[in-house]
Protein backbone atom coordinates (compact mmCIF):
# COMPACT_ATOMS: atom_id res chain seq x y z
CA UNK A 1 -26.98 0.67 -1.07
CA UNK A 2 -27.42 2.29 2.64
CA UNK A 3 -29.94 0.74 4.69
CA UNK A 4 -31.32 2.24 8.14
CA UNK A 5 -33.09 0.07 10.40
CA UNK A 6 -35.79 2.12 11.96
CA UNK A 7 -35.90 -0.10 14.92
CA UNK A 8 -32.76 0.29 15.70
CA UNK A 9 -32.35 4.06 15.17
CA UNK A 10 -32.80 6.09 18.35
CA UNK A 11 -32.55 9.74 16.11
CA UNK A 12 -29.54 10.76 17.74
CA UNK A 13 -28.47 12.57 14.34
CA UNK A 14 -24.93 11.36 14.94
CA UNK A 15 -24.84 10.00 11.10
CA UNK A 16 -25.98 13.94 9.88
CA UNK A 17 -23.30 15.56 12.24
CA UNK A 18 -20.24 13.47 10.46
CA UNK A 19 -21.66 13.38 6.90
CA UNK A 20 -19.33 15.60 5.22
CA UNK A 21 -21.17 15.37 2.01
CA UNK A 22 -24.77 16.46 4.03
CA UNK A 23 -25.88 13.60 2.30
CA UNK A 24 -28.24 12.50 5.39
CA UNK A 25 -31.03 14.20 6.58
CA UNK A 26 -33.86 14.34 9.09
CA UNK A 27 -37.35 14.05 7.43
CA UNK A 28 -40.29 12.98 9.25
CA UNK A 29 -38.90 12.30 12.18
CA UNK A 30 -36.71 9.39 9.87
CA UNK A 31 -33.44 8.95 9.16
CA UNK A 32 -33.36 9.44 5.36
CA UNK A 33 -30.46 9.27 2.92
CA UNK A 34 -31.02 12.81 0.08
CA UNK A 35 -28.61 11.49 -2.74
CA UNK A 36 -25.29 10.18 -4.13
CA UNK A 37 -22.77 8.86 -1.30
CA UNK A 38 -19.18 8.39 -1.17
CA UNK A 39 -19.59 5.50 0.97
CA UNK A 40 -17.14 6.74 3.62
CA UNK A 41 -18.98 4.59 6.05
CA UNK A 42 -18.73 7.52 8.86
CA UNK A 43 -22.64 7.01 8.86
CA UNK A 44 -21.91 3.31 10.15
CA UNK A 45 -19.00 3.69 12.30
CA UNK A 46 -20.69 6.91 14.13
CA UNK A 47 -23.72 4.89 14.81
CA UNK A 48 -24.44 4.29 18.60
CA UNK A 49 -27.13 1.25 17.68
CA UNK A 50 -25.53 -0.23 14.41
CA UNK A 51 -28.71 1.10 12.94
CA UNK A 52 -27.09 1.96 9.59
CA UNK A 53 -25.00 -0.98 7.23
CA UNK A 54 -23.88 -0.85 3.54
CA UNK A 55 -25.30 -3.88 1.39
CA UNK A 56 -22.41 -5.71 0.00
CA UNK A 57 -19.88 -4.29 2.29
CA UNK A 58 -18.30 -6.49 4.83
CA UNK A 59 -19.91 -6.45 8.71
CA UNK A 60 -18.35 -3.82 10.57
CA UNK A 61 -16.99 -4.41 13.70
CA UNK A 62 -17.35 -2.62 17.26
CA UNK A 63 -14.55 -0.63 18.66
CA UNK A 64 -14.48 -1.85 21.69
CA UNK A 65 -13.82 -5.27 20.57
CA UNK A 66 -10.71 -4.06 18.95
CA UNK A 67 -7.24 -3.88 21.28
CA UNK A 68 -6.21 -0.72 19.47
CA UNK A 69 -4.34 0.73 22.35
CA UNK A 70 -0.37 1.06 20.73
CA UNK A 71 1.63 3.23 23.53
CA UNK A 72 3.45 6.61 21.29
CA UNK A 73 6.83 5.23 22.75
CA UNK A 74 6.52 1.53 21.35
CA UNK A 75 5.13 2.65 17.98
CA UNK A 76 7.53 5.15 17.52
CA UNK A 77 10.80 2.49 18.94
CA UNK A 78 9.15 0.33 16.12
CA UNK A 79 9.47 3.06 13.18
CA UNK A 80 13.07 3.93 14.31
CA UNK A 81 13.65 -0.28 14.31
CA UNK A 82 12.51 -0.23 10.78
CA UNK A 83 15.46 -0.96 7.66
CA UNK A 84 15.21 -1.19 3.93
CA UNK A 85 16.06 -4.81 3.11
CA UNK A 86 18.27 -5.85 0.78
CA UNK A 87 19.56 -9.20 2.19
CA UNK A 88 16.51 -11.84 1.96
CA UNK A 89 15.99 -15.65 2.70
CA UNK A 90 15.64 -18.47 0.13
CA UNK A 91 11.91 -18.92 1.38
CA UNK A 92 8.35 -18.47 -0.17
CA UNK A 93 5.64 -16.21 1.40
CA UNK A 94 2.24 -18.60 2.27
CA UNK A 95 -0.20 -17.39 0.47
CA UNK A 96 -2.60 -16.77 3.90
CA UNK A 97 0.64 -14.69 4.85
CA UNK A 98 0.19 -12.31 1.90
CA UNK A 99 -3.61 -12.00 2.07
CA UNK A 100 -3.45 -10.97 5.90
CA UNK A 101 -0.54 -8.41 4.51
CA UNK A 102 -2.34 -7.42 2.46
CA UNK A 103 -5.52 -6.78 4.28
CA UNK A 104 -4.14 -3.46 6.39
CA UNK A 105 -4.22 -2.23 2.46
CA UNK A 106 -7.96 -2.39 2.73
CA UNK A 107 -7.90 -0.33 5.63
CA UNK A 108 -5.85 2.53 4.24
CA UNK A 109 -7.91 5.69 3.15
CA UNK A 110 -8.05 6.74 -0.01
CA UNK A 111 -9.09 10.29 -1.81
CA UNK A 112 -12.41 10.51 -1.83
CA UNK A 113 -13.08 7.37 -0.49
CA UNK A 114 -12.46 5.59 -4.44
CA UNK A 115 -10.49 2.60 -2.76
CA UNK A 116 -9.81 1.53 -6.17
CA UNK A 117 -6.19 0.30 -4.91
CA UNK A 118 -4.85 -2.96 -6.56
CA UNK A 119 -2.46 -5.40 -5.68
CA UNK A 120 -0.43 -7.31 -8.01
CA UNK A 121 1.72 -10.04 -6.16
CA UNK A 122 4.59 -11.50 -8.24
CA UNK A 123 5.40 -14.25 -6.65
CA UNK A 124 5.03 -17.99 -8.90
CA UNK A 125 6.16 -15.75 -11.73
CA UNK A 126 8.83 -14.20 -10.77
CA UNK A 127 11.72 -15.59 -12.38
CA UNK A 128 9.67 -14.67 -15.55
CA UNK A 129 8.84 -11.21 -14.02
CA UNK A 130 12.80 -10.68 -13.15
CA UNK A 131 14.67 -10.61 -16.52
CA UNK A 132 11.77 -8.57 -17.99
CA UNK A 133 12.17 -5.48 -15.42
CA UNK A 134 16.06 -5.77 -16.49
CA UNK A 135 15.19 -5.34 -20.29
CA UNK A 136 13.08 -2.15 -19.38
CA UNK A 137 15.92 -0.70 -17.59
CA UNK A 138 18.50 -1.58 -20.16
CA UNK A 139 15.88 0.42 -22.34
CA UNK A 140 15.70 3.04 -20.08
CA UNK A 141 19.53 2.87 -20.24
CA UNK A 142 20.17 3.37 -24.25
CA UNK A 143 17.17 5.81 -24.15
CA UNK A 144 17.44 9.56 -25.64
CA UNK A 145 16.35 10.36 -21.84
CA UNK A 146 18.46 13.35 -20.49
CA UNK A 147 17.08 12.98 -16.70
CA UNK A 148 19.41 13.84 -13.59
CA UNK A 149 18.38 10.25 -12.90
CA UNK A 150 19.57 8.65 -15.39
CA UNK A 151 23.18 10.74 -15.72
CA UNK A 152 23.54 9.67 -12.17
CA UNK A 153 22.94 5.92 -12.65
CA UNK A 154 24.24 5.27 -15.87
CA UNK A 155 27.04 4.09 -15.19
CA UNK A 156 25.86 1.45 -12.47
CA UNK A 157 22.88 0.13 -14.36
CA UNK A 158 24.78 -0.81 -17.15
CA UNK A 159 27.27 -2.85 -14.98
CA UNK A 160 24.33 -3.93 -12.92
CA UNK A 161 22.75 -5.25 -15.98
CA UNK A 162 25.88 -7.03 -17.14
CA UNK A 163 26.30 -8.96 -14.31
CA UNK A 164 22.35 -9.80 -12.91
CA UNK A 165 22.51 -13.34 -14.04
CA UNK A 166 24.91 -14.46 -11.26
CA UNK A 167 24.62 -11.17 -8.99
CA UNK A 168 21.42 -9.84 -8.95
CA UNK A 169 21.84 -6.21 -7.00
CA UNK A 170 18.01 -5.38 -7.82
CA UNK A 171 15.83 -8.12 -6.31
CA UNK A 172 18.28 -9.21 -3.99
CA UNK A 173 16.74 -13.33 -3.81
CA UNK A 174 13.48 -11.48 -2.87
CA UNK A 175 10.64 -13.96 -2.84
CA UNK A 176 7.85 -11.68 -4.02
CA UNK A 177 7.50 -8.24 -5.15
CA UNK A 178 4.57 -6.50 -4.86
CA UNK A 179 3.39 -4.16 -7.45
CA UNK A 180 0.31 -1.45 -6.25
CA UNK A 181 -1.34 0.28 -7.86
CA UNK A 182 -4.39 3.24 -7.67
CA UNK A 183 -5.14 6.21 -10.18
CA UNK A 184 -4.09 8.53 -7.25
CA UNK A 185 -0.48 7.71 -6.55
CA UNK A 186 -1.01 8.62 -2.79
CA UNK A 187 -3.70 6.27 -2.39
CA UNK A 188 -1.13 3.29 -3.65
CA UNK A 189 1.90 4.83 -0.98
CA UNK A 190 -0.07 5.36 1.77
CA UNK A 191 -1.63 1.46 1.57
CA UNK A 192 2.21 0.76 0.87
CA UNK A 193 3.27 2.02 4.31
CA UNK A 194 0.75 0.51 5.96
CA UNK A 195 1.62 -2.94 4.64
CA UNK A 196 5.45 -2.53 5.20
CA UNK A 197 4.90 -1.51 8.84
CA UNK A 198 2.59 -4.69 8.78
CA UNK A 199 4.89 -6.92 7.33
CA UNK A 200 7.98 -6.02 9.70
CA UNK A 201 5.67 -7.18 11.98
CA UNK A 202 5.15 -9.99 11.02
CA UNK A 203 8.78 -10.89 10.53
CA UNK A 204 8.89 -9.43 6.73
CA UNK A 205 11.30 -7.26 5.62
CA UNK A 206 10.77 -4.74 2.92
CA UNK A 207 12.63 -2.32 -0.01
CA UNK A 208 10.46 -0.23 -2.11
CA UNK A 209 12.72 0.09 -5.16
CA UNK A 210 12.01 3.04 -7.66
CA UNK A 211 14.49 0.99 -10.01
CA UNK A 212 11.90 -1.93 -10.10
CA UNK A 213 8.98 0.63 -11.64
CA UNK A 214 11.94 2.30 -13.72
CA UNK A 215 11.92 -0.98 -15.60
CA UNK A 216 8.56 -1.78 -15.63
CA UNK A 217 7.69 1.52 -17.41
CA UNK A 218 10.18 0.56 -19.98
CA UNK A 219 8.99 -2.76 -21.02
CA UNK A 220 5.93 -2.60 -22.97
CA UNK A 221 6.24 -6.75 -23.03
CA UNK A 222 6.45 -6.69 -19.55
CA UNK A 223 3.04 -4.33 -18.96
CA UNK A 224 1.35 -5.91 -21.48
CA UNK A 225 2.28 -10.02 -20.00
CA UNK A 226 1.52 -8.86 -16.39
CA UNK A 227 -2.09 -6.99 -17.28
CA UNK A 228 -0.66 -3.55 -15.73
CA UNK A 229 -1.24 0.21 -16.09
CA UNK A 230 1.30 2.24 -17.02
CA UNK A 231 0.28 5.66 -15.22
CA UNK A 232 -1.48 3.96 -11.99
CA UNK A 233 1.91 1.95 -10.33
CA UNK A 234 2.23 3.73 -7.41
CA UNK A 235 4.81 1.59 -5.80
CA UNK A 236 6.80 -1.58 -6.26
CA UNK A 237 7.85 -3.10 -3.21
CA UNK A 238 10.10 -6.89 -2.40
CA UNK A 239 9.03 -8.23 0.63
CA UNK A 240 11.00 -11.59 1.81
CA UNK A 241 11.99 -13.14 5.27
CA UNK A 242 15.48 -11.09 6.29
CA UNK A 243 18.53 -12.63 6.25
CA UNK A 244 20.12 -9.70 8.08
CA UNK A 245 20.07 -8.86 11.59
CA UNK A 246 20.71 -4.35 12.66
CA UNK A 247 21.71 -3.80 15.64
CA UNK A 248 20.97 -0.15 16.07
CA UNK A 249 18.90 2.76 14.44
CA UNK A 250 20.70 4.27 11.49
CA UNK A 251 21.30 8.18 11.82
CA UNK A 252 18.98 10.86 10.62
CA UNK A 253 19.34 14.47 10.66
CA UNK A 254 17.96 16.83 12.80
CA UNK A 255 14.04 16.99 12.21
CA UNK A 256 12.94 20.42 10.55
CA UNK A 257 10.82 21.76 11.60
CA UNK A 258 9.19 25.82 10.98
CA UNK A 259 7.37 26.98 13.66
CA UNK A 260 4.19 29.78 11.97
């Protein structure tokens, strides 16, 4: 529910100028809310006084108490910086860790404003998690699937599957992997950016493997054991503590770019 505090408001008709819904209007010289609302929260965050809240949202906070400031040179050193990991430490993720991970996630927009993205962490149950996600790509595997994919891989999943017992090329000693989930797959990636670009700062390192979600979509066990959807995985990503140290960027191409 949207409340406006009448005391507060000083009818500057910010909260009607950002609605993109028109959703607000100005009625007897009040602040009134006409109808359904996507909750975007512009209303709130566009409010000079703090004269508008959401009941059972959390309290909003002012900008100015925020050090937002990132310089376009440092953040963009840090995305260069940035490697796939597939080289991780023998150590567990505390679980205050993951939740303030995961809490840029809550942060991320989503379509509509449905923020209906879930995190599964697999963390305590892994080793149970692991062999699972190996039977669903063995599936995948001996399938009647004539993908590109697949005729490309063949070959290497089945020796990668013959030898993940002792040499495990897929999870790589990964403490955690972290499965999200929305029922707008760019919802789930753009929250998964966010949090990898959180957790390398926070001395995480991250792979988002498509194998991992190739073998979870073959495993009806596996869906069924770990409560998940099988058309809302958006991403599957192992986050662990390094165990590898770059010393450069890698190479990219050119950027291209059209000019219209």
């Amino acid at each position: 529910m949207i409340r406006v505090d009448y005391d507060k408001c000083i009818k500057c008709k910010m909260c009607i100028k950002d609605c993109f819904p028109e959703n607000i209007a100005f009625e007897d010289e009040k602040i009134k809310i006409k109808g359904e609302c996507m909750m975007c929260g512009h209303c709130v965050a566009v409010c000079p006084t703090n004269a508008i809240t959401f009941e059972g949202y959390e309290e909003t906070k002012d900008l100015k108490e925020l050090n937002s400031k990132i310089e376009p040179k440092t953040f963009l050193n840090f995305v260069k910086s940035r490697r796939s990991i597939r080289h991780f430490k023998d150590k567990k993720i505390d679980k205050n860790i993951i939740e303030k991970l995961l809490e840029v996630g809550k942060y991320s927009p989503t379509g509509a404003n449905v923020q209906d993205v879930k995190y599964y962490v697999i963390q305590d149950s892994l080793e149970e998690f692991k062999p699972l996600v190996w039977e669903g790509i063995n599936n995948f595997v001996n399938s009647d699937e004539k993908s590109l994919f697949l005729k490309k891989y063949k070959n290497r999943f089945i020796e990668m599957y013959k030898t993940y017992k002792t040499d495990d090329k897929l999870f790589f000693k990964a403490p955690m992997v972290l499965i999200i989930t929305s029922s707008n797959k760019i919802n789930g990636i753009l929250a998964g950016d966010k949090i990898e670009m959180m957790a390398n700062m926070m001395g995480l390192g991250v792979l988002f493997s498509g194998f991992i979600e190739m073998g979870i979509m073959h495993n009806e066990e596996l869906i069924k054991k770990f409560r998940l959807k099988r058309n809302s995985i958006c991403a599957c990503m192992l986050i662990g503590y390094p165990n590898i140290n770059y010393q450069r960027t890698a190479p990219r191409k050119d950027i291209n770019i059209e000019w219209l």
